[in-house]
N, C-alpha and C. Protein backbone atom coordinates (compact mmCIF):
# COMPACT_ATOMS: atom_id res chain seq x y z
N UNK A 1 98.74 101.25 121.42
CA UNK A 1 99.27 100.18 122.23
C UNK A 1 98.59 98.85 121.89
N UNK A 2 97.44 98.64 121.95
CA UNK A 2 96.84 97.57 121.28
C UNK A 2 97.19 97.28 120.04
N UNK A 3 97.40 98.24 119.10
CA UNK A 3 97.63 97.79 117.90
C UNK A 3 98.99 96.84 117.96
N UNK A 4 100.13 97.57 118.74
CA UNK A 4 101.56 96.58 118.53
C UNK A 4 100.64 95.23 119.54
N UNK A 5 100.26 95.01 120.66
CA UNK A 5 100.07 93.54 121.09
C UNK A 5 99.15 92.49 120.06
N UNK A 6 98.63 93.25 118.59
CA UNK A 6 97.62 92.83 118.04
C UNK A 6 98.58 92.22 116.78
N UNK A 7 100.05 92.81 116.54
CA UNK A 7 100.66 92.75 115.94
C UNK A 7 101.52 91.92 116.61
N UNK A 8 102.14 91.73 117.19
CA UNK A 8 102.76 90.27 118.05
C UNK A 8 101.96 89.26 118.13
N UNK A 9 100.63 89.15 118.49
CA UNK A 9 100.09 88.16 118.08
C UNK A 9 100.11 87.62 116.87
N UNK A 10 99.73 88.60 116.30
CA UNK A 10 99.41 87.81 114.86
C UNK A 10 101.03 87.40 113.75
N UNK A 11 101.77 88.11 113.78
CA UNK A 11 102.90 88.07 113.76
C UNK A 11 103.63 86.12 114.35
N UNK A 12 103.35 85.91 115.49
CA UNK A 12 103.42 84.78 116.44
C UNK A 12 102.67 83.93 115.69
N UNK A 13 101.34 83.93 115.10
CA UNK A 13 100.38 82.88 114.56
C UNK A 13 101.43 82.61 113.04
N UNK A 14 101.82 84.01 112.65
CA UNK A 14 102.28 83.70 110.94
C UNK A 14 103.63 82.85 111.64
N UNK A 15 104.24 82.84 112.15
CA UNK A 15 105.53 82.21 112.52
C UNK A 15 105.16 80.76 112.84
N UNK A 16 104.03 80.23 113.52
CA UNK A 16 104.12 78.81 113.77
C UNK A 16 103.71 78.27 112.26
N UNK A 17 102.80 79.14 111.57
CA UNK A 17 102.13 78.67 110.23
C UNK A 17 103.35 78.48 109.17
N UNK A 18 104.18 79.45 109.38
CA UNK A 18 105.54 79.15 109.02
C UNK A 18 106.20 77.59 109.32
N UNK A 19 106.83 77.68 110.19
CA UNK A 19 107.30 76.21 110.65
C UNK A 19 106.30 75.09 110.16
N UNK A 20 104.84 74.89 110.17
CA UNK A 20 104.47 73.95 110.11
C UNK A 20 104.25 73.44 108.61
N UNK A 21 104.75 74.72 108.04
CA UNK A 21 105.39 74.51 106.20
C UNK A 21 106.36 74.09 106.10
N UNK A 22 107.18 74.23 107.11
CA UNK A 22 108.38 73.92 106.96
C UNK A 22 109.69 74.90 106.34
N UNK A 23 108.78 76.36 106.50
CA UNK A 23 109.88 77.38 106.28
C UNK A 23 110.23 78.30 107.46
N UNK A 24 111.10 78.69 107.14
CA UNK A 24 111.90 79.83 108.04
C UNK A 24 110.90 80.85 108.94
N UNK A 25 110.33 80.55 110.08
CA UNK A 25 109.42 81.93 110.29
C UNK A 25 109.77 83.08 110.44
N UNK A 26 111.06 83.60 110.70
CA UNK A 26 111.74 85.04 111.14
C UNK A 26 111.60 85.95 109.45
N UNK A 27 111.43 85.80 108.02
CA UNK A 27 111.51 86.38 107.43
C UNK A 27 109.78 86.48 106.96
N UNK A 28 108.86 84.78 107.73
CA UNK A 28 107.69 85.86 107.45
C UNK A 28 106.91 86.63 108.33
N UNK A 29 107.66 86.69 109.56
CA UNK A 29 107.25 87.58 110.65
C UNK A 29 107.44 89.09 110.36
N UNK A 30 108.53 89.57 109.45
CA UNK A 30 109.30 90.61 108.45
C UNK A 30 108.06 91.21 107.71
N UNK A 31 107.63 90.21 106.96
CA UNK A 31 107.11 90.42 105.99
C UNK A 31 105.50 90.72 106.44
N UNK A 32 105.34 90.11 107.75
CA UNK A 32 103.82 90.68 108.32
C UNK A 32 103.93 92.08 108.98
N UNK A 33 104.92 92.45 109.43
CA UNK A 33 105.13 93.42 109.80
C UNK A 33 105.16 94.42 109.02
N UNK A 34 105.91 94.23 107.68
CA UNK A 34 105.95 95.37 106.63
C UNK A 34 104.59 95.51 105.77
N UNK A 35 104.07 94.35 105.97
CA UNK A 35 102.83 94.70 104.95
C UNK A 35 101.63 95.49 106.05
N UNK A 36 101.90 94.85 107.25
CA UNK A 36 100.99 95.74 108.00
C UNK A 36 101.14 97.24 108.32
N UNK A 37 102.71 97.61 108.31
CA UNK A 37 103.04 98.67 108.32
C UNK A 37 102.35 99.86 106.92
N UNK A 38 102.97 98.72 105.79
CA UNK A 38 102.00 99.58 104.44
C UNK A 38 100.86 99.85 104.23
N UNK A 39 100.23 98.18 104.61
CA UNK A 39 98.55 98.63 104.00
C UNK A 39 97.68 99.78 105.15
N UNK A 40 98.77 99.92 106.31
CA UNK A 40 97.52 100.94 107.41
C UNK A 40 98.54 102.28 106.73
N UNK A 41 99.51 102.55 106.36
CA UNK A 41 99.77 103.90 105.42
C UNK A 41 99.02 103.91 104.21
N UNK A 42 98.73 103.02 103.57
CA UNK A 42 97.77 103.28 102.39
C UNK A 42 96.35 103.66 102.63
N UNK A 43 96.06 102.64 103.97
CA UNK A 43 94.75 103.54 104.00
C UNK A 43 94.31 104.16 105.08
N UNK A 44 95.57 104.77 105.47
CA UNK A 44 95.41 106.29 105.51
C UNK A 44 95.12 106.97 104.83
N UNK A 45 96.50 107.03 103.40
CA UNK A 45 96.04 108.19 102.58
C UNK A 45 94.32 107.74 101.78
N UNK A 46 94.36 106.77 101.70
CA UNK A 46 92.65 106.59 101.10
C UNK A 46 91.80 107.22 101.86
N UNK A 47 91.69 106.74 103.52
CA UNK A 47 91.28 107.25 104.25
C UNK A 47 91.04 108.72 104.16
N UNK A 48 91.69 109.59 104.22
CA UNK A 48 92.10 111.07 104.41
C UNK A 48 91.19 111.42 103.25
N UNK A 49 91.26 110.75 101.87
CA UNK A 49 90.74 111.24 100.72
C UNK A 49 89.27 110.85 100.87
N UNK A 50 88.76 109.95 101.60
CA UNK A 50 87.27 109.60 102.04
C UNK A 50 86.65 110.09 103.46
N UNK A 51 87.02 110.67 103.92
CA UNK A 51 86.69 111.42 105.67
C UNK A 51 87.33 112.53 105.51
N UNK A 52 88.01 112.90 104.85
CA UNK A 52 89.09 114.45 105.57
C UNK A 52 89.60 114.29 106.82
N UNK A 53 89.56 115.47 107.48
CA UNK A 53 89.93 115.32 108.78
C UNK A 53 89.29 114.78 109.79
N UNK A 54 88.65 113.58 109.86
CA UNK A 54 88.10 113.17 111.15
C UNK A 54 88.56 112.05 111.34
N UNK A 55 89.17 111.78 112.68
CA UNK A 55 90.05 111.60 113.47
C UNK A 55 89.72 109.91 113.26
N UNK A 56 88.16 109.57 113.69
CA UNK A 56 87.80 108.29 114.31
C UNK A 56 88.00 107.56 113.55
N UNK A 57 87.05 108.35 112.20
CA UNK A 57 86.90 106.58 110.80
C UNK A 57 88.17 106.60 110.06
N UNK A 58 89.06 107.50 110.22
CA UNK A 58 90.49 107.69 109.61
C UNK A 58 91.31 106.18 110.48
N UNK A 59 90.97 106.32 111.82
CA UNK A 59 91.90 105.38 112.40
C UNK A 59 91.32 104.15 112.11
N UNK A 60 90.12 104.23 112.50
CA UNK A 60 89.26 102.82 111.93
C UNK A 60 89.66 102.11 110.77
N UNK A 61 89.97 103.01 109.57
CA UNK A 61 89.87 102.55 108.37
C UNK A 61 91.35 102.43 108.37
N UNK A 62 92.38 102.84 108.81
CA UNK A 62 93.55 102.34 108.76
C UNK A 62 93.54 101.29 109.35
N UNK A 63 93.04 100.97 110.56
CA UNK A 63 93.40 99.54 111.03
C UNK A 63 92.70 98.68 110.06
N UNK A 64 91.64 98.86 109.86
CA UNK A 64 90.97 97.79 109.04
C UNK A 64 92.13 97.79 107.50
N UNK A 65 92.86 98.26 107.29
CA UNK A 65 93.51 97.92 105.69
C UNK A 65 94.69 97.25 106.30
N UNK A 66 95.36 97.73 107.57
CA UNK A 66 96.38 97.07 107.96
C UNK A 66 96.19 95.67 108.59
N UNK A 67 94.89 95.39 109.01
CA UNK A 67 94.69 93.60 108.84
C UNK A 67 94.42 93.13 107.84
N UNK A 68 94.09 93.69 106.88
CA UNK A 68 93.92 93.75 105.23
C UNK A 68 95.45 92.77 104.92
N UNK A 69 96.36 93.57 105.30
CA UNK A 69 98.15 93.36 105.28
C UNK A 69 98.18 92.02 105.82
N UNK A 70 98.07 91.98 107.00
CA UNK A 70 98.04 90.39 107.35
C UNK A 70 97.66 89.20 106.51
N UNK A 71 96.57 89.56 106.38
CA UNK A 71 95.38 88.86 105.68
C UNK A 71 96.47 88.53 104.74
N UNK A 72 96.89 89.22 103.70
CA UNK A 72 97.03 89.22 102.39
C UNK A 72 98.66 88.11 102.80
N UNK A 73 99.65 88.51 103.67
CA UNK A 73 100.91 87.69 104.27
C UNK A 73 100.11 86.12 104.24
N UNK A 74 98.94 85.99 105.45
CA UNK A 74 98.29 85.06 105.77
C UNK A 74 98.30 83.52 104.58
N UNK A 75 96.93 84.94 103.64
CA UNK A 75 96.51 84.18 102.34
C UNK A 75 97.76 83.15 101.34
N UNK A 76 98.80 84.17 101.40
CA UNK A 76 100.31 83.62 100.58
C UNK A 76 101.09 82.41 100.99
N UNK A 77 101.14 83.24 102.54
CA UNK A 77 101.73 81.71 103.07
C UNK A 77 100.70 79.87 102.99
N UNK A 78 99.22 80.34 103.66
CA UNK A 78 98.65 79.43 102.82
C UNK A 78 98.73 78.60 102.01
N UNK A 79 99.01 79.10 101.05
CA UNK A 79 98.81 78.17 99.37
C UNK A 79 100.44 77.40 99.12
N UNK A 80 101.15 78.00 100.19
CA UNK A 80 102.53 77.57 99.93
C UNK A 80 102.31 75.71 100.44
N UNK A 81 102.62 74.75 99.81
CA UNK A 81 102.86 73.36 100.41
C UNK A 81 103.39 73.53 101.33
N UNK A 82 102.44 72.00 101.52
CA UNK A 82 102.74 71.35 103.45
C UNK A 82 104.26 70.88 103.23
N UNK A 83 104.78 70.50 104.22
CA UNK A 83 106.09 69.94 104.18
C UNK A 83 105.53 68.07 103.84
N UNK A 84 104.67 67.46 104.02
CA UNK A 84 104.61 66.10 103.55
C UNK A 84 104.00 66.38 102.03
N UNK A 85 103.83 67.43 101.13
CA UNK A 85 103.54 67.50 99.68
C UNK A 85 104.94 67.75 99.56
N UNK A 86 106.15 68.36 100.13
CA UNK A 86 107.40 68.38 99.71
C UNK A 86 108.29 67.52 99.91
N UNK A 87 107.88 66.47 100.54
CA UNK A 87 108.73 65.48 100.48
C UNK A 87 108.82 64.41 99.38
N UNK A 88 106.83 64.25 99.28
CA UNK A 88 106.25 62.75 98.30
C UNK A 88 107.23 63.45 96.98
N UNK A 89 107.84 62.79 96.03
CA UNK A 89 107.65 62.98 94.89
C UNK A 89 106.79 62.90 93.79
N UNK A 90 106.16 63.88 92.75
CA UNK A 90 105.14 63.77 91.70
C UNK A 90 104.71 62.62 91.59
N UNK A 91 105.17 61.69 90.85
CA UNK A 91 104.49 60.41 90.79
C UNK A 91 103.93 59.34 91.84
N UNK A 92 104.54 59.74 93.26
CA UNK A 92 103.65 58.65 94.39
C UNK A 92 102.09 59.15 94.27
N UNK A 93 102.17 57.55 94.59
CA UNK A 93 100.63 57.93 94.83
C UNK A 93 100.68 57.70 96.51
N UNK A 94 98.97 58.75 96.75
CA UNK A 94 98.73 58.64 98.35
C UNK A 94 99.01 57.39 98.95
């Protein structure tokens, strides 16, 4: 249960970071969702292959790869230009 309100949050943060690029936030709200969905299945199975069956650091270590997922949505959107670098054209100067 925490995990989905941890995931609406953050989900909510990638969506304004969205807009204030000046792109669409509903496809990278998508895209935080699916990567968070993957990277806590990946490390699971990593997980599983480093603990076996124990229950605790299995879940631990999945959540920790599935903010990994965020992170990585986060990092991308980032580097994408501001909406006032997409307006100036190449040659203005500041």
């Amino acid at each position: 249960m925490l995990e989905i309100i941890a995931l609406v949050f953050l989900t909510r943060k990638i969506g304004l970071k969205a807009e204030a690029k000046g792109l669409k936030p509903g496809p990278w709200k998508l895209f935080t969702v699916l990567a968070w969905i993957m990277a806590e299945i990946i490390g699971m199975v990593i997980g599983v292959s480093l603990f076996g069956n124990e229950l605790v650091p299995l879940i631990f270590f999945g959540l920790f790869c599935a903010f990994g997922g965020y992170l990585l949505v986060h990092f991308i959107l980032s580097n994408k230009p501001d909406v006032d670098q997409q307006e100036r054209e190449p040659g203005d100067l500041l």
